[in-house]
N, C-alpha and C. Protein backbone atom coordinates (compact mmCIF):
# COMPACT_ATOMS: atom_id res chain seq x y z
N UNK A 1 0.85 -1.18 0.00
CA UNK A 1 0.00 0.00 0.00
C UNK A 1 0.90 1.25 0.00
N UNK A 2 0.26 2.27 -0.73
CA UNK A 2 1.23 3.43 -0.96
C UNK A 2 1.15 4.70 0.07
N UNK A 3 1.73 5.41 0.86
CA UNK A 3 1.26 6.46 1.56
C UNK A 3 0.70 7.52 0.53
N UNK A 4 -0.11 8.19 1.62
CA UNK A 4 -0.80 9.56 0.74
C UNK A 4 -0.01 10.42 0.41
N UNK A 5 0.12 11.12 -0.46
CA UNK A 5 1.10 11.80 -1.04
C UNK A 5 1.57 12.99 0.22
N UNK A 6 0.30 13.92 0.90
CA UNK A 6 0.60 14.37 2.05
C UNK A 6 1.69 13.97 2.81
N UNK A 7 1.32 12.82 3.12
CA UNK A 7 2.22 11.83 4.58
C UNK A 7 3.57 11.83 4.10
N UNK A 8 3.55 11.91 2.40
CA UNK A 8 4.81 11.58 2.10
C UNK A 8 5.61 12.76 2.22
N UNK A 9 4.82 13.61 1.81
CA UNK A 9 5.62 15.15 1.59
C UNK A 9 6.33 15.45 3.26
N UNK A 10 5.63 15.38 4.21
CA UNK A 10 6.16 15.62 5.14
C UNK A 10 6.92 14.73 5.70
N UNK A 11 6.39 13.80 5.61
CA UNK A 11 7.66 12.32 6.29
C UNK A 11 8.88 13.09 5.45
N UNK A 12 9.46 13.18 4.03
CA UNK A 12 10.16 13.82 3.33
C UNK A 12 11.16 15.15 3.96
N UNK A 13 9.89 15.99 4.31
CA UNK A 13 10.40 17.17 5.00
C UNK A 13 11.16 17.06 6.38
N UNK A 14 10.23 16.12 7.04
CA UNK A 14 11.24 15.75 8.26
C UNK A 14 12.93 14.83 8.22
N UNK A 15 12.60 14.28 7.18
CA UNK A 15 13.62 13.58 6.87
C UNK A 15 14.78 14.77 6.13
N UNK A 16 14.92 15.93 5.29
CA UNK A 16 15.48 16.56 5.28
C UNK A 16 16.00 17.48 6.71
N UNK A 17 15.23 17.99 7.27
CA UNK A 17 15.43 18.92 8.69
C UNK A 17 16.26 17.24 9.76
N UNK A 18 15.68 16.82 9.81
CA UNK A 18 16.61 15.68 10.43
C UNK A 18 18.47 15.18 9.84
N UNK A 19 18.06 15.14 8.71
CA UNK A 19 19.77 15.01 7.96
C UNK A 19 20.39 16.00 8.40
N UNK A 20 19.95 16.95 8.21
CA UNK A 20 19.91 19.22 7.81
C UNK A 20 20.73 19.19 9.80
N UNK A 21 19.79 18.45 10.65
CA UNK A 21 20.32 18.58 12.23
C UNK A 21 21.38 18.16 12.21
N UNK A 22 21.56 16.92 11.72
CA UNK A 22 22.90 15.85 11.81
C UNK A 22 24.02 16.37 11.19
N UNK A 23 23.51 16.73 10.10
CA UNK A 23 25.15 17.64 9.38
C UNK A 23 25.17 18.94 10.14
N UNK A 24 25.05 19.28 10.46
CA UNK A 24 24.92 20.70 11.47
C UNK A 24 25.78 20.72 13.18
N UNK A 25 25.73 19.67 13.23
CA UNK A 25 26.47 18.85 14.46
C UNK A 25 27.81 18.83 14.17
N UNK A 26 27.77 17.96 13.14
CA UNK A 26 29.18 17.53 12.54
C UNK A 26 29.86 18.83 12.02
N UNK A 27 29.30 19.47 11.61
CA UNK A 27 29.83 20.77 10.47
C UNK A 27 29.52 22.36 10.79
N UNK A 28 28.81 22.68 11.56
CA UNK A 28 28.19 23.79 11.90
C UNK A 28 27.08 24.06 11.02
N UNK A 29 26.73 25.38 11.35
CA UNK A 29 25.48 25.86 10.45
C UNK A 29 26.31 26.60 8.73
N UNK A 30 27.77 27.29 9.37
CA UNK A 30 28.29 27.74 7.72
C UNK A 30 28.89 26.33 6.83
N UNK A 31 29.03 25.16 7.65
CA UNK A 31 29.76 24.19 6.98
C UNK A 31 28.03 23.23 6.19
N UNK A 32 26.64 23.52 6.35
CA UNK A 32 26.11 23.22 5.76
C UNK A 32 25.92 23.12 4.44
N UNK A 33 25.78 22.13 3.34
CA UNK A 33 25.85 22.08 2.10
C UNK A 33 24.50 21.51 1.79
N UNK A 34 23.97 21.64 0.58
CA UNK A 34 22.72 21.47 0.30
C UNK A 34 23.03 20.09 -0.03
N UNK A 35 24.05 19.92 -0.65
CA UNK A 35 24.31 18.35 -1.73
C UNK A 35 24.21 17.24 -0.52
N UNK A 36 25.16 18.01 0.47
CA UNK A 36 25.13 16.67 1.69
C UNK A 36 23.78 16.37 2.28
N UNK A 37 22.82 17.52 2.08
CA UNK A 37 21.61 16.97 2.95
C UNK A 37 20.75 16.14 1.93
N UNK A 38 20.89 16.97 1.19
CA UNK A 38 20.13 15.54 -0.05
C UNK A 38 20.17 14.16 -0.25
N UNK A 39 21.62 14.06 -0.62
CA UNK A 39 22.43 12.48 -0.68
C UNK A 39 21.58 11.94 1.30
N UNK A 40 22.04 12.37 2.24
CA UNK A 40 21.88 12.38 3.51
C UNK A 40 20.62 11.64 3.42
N UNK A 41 19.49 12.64 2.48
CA UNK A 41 17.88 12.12 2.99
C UNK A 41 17.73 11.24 1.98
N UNK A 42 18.45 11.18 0.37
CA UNK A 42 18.42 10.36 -0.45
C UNK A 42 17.10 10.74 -0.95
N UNK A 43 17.73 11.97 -1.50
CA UNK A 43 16.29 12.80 -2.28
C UNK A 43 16.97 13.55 -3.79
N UNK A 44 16.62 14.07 -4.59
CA UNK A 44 16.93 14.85 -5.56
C UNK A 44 16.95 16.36 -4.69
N UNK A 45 18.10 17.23 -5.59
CA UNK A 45 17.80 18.60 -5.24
C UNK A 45 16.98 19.59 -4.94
N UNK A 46 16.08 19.37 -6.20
CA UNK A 46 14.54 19.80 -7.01
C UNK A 46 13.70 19.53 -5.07
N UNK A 47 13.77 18.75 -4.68
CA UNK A 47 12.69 18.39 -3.60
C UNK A 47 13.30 19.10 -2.43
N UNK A 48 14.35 19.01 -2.19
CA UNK A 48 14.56 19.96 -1.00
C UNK A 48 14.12 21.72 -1.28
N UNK A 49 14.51 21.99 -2.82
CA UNK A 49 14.09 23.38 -3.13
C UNK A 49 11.96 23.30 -2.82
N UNK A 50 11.93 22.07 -2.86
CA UNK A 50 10.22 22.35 -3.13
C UNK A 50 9.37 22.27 -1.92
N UNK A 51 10.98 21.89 -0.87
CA UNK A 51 9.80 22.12 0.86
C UNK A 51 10.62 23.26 1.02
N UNK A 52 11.78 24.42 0.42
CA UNK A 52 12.28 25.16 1.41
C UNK A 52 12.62 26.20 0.13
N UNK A 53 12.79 27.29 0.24
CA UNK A 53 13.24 28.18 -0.91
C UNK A 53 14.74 27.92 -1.11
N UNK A 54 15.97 27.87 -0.44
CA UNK A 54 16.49 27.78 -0.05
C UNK A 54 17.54 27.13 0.76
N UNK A 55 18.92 27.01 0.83
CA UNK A 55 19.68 26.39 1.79
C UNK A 55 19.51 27.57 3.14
N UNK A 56 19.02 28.97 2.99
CA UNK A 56 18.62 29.38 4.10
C UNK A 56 17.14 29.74 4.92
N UNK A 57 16.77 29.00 3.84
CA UNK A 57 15.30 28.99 4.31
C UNK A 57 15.43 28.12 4.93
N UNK A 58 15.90 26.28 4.97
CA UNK A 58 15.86 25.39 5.18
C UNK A 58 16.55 25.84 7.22
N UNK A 59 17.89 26.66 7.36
CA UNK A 59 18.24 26.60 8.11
C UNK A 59 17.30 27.36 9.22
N UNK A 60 16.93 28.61 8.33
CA UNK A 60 15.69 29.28 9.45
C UNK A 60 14.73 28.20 9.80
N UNK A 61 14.31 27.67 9.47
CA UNK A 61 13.39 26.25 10.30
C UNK A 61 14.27 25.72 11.76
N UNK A 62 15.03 25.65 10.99
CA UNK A 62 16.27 24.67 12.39
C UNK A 62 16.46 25.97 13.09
N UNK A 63 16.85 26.73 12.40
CA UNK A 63 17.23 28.02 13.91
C UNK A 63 16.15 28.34 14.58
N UNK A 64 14.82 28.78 14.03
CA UNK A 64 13.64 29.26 14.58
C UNK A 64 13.21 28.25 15.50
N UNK A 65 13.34 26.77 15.11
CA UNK A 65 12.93 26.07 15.89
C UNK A 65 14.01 25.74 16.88
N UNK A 66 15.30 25.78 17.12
CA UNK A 66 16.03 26.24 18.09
C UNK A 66 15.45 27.28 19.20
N UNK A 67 15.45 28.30 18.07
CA UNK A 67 15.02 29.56 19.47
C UNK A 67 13.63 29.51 19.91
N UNK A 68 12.94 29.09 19.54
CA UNK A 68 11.19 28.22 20.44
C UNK A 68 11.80 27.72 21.27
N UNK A 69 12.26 26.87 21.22
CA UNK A 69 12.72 25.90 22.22
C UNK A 69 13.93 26.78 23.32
N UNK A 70 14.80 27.95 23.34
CA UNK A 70 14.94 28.38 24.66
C UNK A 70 14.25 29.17 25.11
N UNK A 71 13.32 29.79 24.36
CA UNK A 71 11.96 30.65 24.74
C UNK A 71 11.34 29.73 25.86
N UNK A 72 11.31 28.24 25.12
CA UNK A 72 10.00 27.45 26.02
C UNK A 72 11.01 27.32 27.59
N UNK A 73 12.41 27.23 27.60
CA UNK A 73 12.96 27.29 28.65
C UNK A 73 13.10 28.11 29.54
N UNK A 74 13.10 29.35 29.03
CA UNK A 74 12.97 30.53 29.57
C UNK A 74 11.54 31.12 30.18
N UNK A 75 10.50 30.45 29.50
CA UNK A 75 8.98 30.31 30.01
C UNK A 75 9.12 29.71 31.20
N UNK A 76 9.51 28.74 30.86
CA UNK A 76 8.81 27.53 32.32
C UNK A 76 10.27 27.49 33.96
N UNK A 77 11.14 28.63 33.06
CA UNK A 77 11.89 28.81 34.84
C UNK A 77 11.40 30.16 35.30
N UNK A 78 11.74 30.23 36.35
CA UNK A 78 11.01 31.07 37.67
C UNK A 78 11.59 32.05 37.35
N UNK A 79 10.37 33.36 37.30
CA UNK A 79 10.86 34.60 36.64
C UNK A 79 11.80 35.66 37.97
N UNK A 80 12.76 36.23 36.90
CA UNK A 80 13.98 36.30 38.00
C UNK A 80 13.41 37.93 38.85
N UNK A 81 13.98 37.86 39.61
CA UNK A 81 13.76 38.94 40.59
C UNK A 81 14.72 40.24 40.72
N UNK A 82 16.02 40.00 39.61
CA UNK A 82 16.90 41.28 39.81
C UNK A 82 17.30 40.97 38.31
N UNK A 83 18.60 41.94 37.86
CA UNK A 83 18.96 41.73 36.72
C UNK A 83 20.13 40.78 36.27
N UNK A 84 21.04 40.01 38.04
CA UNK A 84 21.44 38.86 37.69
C UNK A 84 20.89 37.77 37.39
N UNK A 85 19.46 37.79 37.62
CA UNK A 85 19.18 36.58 37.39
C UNK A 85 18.10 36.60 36.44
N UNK A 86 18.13 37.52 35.48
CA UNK A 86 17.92 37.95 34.07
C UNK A 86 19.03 37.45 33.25
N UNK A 87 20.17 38.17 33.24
CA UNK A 87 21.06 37.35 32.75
C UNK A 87 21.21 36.16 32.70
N UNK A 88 20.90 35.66 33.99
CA UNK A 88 21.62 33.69 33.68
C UNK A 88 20.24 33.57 32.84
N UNK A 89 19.45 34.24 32.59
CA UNK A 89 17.91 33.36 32.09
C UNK A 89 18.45 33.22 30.57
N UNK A 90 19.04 35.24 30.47
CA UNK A 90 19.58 35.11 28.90
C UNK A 90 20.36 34.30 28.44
N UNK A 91 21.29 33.82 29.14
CA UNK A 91 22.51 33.55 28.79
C UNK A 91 22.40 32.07 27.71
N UNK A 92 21.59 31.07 27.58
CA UNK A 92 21.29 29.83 26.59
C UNK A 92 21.28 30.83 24.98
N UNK A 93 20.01 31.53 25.39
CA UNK A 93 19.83 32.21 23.94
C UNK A 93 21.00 33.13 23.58
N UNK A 94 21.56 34.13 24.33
CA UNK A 94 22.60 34.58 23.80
C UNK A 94 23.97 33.96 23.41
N UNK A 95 23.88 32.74 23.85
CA UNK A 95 25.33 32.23 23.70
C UNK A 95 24.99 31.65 22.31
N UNK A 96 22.99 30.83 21.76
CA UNK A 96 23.52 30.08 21.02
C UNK A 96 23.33 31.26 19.60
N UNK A 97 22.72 32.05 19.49
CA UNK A 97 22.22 33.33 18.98
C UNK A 97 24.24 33.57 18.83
N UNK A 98 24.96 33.92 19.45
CA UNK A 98 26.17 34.64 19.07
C UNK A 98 27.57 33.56 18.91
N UNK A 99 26.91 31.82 18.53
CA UNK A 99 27.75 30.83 18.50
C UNK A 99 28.28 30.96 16.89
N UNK A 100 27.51 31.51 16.20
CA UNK A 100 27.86 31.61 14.49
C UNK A 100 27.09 32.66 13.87
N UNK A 101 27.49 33.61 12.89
CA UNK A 101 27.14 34.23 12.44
C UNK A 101 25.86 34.34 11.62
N UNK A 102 26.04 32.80 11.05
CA UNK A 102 24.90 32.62 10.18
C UNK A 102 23.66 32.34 11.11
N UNK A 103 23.38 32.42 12.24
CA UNK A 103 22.79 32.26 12.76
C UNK A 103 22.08 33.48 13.15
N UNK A 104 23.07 34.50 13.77
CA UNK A 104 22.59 36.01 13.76
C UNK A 104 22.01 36.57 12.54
N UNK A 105 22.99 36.13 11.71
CA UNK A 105 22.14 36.69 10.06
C UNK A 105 20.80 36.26 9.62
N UNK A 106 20.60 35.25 9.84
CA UNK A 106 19.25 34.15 9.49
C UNK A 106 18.19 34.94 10.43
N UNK A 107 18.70 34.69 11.52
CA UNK A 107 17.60 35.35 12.52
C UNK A 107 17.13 37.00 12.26
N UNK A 108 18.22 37.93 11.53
CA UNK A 108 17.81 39.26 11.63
C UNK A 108 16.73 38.88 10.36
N UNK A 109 17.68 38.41 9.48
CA UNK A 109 16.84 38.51 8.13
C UNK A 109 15.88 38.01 7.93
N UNK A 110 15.54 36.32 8.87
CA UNK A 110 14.47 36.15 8.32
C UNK A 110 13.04 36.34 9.57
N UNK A 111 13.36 37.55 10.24
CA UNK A 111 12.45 38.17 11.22
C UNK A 111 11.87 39.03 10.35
N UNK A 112 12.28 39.23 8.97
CA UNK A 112 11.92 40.43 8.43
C UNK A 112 12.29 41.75 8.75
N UNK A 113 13.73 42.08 9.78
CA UNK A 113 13.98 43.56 10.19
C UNK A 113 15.16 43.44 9.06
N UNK A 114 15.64 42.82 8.67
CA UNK A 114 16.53 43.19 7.29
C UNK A 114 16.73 42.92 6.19
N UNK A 115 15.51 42.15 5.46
CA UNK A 115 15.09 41.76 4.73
C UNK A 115 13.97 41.41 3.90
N UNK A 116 13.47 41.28 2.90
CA UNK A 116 12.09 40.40 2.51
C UNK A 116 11.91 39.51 3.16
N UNK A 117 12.61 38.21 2.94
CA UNK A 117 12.20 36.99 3.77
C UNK A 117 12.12 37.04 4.87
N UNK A 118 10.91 36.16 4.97
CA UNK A 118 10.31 36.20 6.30
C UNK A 118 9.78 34.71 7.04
N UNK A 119 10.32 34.54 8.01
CA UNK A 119 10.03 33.03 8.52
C UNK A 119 8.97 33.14 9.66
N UNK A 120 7.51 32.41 9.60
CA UNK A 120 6.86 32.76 10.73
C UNK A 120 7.56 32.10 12.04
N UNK A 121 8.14 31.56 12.01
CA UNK A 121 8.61 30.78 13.73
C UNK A 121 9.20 31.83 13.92
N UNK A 122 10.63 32.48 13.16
CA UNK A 122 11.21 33.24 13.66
C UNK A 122 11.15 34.22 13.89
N UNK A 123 9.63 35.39 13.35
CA UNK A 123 9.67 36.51 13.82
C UNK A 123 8.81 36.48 15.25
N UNK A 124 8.25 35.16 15.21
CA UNK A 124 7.19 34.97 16.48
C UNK A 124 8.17 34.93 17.24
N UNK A 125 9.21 34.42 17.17
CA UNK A 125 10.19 33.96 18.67
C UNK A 125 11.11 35.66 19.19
N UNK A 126 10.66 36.43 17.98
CA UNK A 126 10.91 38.03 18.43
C UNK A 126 10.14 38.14 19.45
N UNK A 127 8.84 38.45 18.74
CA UNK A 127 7.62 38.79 19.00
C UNK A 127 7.46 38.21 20.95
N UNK A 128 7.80 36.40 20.72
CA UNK A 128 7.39 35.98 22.15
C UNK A 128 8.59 36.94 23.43
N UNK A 129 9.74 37.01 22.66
CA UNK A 129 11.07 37.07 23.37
C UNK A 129 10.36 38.28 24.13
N UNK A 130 10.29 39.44 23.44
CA UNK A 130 9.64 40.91 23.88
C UNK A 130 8.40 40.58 24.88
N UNK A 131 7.42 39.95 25.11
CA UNK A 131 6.72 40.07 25.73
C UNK A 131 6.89 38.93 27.01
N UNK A 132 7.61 37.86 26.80
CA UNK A 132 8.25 37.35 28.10
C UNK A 132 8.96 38.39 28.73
N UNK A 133 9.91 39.05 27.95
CA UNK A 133 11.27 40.13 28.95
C UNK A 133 10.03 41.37 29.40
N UNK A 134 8.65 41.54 28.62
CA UNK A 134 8.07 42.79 29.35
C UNK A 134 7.42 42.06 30.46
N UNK A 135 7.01 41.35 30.80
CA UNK A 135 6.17 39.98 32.13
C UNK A 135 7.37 40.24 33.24
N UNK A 136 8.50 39.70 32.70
CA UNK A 136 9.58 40.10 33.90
C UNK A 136 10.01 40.91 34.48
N UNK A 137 9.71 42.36 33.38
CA UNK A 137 10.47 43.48 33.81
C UNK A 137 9.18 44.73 34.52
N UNK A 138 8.23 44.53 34.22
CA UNK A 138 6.74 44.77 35.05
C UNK A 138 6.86 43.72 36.55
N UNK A 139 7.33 42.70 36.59
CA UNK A 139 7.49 42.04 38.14
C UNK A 139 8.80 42.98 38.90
N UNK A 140 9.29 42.91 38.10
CA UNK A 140 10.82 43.45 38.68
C UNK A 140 10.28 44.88 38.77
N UNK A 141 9.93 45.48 38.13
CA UNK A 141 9.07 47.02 38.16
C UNK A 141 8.56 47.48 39.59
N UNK A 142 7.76 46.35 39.71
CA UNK A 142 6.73 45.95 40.89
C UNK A 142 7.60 45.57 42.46
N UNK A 143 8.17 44.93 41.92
CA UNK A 143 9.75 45.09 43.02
C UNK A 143 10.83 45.91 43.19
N UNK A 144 10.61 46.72 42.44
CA UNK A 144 11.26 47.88 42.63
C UNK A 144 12.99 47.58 42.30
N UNK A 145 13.24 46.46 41.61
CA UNK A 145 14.55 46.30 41.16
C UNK A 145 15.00 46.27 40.36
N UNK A 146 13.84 46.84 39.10
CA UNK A 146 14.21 47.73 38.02
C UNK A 146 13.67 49.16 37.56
N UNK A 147 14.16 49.68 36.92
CA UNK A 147 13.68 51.53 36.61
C UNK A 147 12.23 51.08 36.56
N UNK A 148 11.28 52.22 36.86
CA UNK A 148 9.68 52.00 36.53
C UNK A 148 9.36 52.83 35.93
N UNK A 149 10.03 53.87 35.37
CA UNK A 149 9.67 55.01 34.82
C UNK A 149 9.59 54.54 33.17
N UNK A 150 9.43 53.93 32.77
CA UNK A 150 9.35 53.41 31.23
C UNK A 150 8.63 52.01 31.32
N UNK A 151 7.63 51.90 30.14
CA UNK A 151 6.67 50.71 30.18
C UNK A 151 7.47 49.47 29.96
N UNK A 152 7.02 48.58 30.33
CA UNK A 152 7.93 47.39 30.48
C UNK A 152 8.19 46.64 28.96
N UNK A 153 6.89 46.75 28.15
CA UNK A 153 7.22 46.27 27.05
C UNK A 153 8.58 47.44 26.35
N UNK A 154 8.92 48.63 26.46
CA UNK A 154 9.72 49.27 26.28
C UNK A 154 11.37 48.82 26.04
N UNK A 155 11.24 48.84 27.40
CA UNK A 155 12.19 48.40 28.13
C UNK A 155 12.76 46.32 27.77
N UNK A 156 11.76 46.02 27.84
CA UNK A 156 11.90 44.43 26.83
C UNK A 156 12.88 44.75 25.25
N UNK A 157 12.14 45.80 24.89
CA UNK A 157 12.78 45.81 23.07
C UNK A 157 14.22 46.56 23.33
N UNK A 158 14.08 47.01 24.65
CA UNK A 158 15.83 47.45 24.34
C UNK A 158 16.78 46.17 24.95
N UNK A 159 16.05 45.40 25.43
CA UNK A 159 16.91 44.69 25.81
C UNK A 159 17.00 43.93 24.90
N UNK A 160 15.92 43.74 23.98
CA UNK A 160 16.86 43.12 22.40
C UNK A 160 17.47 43.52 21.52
N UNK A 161 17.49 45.03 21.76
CA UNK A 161 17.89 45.89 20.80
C UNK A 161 19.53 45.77 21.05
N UNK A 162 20.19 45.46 22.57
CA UNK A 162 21.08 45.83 23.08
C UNK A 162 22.04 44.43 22.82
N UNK A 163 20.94 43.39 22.91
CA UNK A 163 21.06 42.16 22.99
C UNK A 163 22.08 41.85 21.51
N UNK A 164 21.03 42.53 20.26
CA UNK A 164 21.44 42.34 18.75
C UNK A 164 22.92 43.00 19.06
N UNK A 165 22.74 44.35 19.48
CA UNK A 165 24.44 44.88 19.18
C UNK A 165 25.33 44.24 19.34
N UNK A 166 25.15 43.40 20.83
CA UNK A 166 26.42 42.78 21.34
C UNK A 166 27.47 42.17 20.51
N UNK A 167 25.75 41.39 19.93
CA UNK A 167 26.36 40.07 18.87
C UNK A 167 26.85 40.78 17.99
N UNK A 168 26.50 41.88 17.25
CA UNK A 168 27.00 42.14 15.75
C UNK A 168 28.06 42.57 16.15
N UNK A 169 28.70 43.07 17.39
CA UNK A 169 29.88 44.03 18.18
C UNK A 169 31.20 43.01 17.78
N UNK A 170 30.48 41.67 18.10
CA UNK A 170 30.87 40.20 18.39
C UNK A 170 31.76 40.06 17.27
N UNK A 171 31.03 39.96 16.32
CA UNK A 171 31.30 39.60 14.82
C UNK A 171 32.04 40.47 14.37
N UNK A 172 31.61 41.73 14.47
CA UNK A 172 32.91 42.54 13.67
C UNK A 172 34.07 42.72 14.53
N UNK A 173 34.42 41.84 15.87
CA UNK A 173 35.25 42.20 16.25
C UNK A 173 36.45 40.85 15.87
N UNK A 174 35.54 39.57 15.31
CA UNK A 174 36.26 38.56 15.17
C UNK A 174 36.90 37.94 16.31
N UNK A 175 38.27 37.74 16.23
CA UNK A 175 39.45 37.25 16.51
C UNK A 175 39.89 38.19 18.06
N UNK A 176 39.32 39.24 17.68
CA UNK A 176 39.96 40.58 19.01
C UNK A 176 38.39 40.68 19.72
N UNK A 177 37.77 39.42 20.43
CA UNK A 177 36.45 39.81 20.86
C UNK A 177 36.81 39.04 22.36
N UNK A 178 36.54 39.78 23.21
CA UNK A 178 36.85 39.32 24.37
C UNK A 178 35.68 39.30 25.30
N UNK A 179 36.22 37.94 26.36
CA UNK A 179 35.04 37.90 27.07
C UNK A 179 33.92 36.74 26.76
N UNK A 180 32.69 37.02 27.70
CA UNK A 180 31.50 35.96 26.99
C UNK A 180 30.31 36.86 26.14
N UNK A 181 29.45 37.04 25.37
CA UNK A 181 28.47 37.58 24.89
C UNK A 181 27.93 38.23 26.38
N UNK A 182 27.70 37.44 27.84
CA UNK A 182 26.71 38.00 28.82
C UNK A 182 27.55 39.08 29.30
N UNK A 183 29.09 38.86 28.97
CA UNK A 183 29.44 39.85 29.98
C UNK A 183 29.48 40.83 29.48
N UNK A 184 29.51 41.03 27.71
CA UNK A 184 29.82 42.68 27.34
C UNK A 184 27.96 42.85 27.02
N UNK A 185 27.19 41.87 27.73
CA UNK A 185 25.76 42.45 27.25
C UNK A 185 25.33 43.32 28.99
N UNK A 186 25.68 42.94 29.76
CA UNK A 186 25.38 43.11 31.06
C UNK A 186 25.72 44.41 31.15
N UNK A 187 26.47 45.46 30.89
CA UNK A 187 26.74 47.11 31.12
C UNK A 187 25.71 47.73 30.70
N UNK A 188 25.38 46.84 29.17
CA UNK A 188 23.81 48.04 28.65
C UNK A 188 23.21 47.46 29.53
N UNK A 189 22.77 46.08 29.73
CA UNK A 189 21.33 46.36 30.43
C UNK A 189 21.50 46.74 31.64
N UNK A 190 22.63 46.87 32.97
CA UNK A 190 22.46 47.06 33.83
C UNK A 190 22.36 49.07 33.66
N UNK A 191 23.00 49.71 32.46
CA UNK A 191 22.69 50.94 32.24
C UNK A 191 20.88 51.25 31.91
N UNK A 192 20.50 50.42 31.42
CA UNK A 192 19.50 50.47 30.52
C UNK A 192 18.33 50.14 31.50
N UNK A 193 18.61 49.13 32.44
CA UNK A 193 17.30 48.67 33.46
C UNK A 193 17.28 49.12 34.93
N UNK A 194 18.59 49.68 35.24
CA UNK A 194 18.81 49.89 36.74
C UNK A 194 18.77 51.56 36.62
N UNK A 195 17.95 52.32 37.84
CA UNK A 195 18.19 53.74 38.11
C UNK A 195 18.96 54.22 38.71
């Protein structure tokens, strides 16, 4: 008996994003090649172009669905009460957000802030990021252990705003970049959230 063509398309699709994980392990996200994931899923070219536009469309799936997944981590731990323990919350997403470039790039571009393309996981995982950091920073508001004089969702977008620089700070600094991502992110926000 034959599967429905549906079942197939996606069994298919998973089976690419699954190869697409495995070489990604082995190779990073810039050492990804389209040819290897193909041979990998034991598909023609033509079919990976026909679930994904792209070798970076394909990766925004894997990244977007990366960053859901420390969102969902960052959901379900106990919302922090000062701005150290904001940081350790950041610190998964910023490290894996500033582990490769193509990753920062994928994510600006395919949020749609620097580009046409547009990935729905990934501008939602903007979208969620901002309104988890405004939930925290309205508690912390409320506790008086961050500024209150600015609305919390405000105050959320600079902390991604501050968040993006680090990384791009990161990148153009290469080879001469010192430190961890939390520690040169921690001056803005402790400028940015503390009175």
């Amino acid at each position: 008996m034959t599967r429905p063509p549906q079942k197939r398309r996606l069994e298919t699709r998973a089976r690419l994003l699954a190869e697409a994980a495995r070489l990604i392990q082995a190779h990073g996200y810039g050492g990804l090649r389209v040819e290897d994931v193909v041979e990998a899923a034991g598909v023609a070219k033509g079919t990976l172009f026909s679930h994904f536009t792209d070798k970076d469309g394909l990766l925004a799936v894997l990244i977007g669905a990366e960053v859901m997944r420390l969102i969902d981590e960052m959901e379900s731990a106990a919302p922090p009460a000062d701005l150290p323990q904001l940081m350790q919350l950041l610190v998964p997403l910023l490290d894996f957000v500033a582990s490769d470039r193509v990753i920062f790039d994928l994510l600006l571009r395919y949020s749609g802030s620097t580009g046409a393309e547009r990935d729905e996981v990934v501008a939602e995982g903007f979208y969620r990021q901002i309104d988890l950091w405004a939930g925290w920073i309205a508690a912390m508001q409320t506790a008086g252990t961050v500024r209150g004089d600015h609305p919390p969702a405000l105050l959320a977008e600079g902390i991604q705003a501050f968040l993006n620089q680090v990384i791009a700070i990161r990148f153009c600094q290469g080879d001469q970049a010192t430190g961890t991502p939390a520690e040169a992110l921690h001056p803005f926000l402790a400028a940015w959230l503390i009175t």
